[in-house]
C-alpha atoms as a PDB file:
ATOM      1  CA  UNK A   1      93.579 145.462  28.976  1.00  0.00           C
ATOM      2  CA  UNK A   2      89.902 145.735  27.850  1.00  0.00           C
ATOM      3  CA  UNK A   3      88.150 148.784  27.343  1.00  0.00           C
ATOM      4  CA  UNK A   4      87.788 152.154  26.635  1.00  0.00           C
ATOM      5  CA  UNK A   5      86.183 154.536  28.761  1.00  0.00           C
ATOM      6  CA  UNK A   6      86.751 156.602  31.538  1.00  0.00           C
ATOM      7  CA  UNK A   7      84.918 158.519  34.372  1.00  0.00           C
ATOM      8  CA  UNK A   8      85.680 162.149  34.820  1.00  0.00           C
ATOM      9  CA  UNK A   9      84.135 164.031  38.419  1.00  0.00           C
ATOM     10  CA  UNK A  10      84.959 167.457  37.570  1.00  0.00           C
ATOM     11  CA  UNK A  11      83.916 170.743  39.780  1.00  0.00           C
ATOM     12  CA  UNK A  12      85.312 174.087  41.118  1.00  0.00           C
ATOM     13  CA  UNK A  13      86.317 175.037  44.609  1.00  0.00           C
ATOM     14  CA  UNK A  14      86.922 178.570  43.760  1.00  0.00           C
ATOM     15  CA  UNK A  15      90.674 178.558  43.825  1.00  0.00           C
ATOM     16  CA  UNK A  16      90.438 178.648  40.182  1.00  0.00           C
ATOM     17  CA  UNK A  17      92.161 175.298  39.973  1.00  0.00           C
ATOM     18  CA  UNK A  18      89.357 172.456  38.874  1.00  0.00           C
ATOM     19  CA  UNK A  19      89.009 169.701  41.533  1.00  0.00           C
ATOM     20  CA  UNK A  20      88.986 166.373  39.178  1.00  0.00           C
ATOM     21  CA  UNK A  21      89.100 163.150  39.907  1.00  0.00           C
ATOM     22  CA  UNK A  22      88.970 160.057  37.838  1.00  0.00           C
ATOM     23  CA  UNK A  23      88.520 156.241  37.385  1.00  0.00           C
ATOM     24  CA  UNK A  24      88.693 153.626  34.584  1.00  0.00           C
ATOM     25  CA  UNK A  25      85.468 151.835  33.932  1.00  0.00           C
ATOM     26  CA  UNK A  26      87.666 149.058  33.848  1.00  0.00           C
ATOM     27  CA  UNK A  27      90.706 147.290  35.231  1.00  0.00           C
ATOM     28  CA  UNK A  28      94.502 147.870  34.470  1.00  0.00           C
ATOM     29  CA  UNK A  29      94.378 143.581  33.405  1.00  0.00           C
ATOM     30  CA  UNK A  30      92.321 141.445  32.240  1.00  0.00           C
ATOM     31  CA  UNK A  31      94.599 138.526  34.000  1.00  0.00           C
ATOM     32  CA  UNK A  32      93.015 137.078  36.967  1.00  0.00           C
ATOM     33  CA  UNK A  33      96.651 136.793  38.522  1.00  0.00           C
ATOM     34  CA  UNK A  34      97.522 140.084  38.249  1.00  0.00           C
ATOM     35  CA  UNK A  35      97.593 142.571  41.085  1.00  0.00           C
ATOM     36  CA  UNK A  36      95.722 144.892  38.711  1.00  0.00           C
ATOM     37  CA  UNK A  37      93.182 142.556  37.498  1.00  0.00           C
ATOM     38  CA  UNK A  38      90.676 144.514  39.764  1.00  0.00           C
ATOM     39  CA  UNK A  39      92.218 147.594  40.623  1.00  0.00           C
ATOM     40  CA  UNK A  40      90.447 150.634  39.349  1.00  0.00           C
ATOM     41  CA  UNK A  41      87.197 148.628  41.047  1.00  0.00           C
ATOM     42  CA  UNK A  42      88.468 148.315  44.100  1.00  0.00           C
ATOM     43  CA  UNK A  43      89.494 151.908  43.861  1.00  0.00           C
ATOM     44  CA  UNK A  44      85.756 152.819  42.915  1.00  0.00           C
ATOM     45  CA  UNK A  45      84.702 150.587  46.125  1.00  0.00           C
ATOM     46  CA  UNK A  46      86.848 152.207  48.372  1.00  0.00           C
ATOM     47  CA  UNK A  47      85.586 156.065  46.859  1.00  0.00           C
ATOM     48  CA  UNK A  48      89.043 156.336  46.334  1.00  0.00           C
ATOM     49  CA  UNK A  49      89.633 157.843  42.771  1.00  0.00           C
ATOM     50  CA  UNK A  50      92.683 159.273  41.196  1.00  0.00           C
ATOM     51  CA  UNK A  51      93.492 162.597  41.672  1.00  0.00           C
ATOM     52  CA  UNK A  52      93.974 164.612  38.086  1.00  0.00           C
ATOM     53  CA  UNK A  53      96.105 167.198  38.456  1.00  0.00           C
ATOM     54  CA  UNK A  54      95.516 170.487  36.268  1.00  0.00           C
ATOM     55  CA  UNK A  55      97.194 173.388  37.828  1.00  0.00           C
ATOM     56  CA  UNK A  56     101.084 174.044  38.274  1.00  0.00           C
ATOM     57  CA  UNK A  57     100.857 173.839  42.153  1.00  0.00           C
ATOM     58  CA  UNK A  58      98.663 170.462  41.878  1.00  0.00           C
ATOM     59  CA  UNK A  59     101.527 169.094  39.167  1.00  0.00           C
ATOM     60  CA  UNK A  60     104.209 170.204  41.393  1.00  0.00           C
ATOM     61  CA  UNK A  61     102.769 168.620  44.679  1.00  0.00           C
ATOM     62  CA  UNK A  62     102.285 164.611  42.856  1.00  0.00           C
ATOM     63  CA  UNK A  63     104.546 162.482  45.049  1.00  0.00           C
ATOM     64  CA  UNK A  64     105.368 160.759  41.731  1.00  0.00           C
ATOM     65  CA  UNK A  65     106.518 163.825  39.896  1.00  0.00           C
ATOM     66  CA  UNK A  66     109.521 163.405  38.100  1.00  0.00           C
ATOM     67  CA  UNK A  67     111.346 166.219  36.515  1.00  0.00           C
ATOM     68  CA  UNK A  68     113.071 165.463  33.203  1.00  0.00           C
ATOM     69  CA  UNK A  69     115.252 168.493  31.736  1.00  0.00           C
ATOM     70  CA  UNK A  70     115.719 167.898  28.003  1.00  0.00           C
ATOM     71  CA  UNK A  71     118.663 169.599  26.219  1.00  0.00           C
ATOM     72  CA  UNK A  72     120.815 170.016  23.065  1.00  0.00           C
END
């Protein structure tokens, strides 16, 4: 992995919830044979950035939440 920057779109809707989405200004590898050697571009090519999530009912709603309940 190279790099070290990030792009943050940030704004409000008015639910009171920010609407965020984001993108690395690079790739997830710097392998040619990997299937994330160009990822995060292709993501930016498609306009299809990841969601952040910053509220409760955004958290709750990630199809890859997982709960982990940590105990004595």
């Amino acid at each position: 992995m190279a790099g070290s920057s990030h792009i943050q779109a940030v704004g409000w809707d008015g639910s009171g919830c920010p609407v965020a989405r984001t993108l690395l200004t690079y790739s997830q590898s710097d392998d040619p044979g990997s299937a994330h050697f160009s990822d995060q571009t292709r993501l930016f090519s498609d306009g299809r950035w990841v969601t952040s999530r910053y509220c409760e009912k955004e958290i709750l709603s990630s199809p890859a939440l997982k709960v982990v309940t940590v105990g004595e």
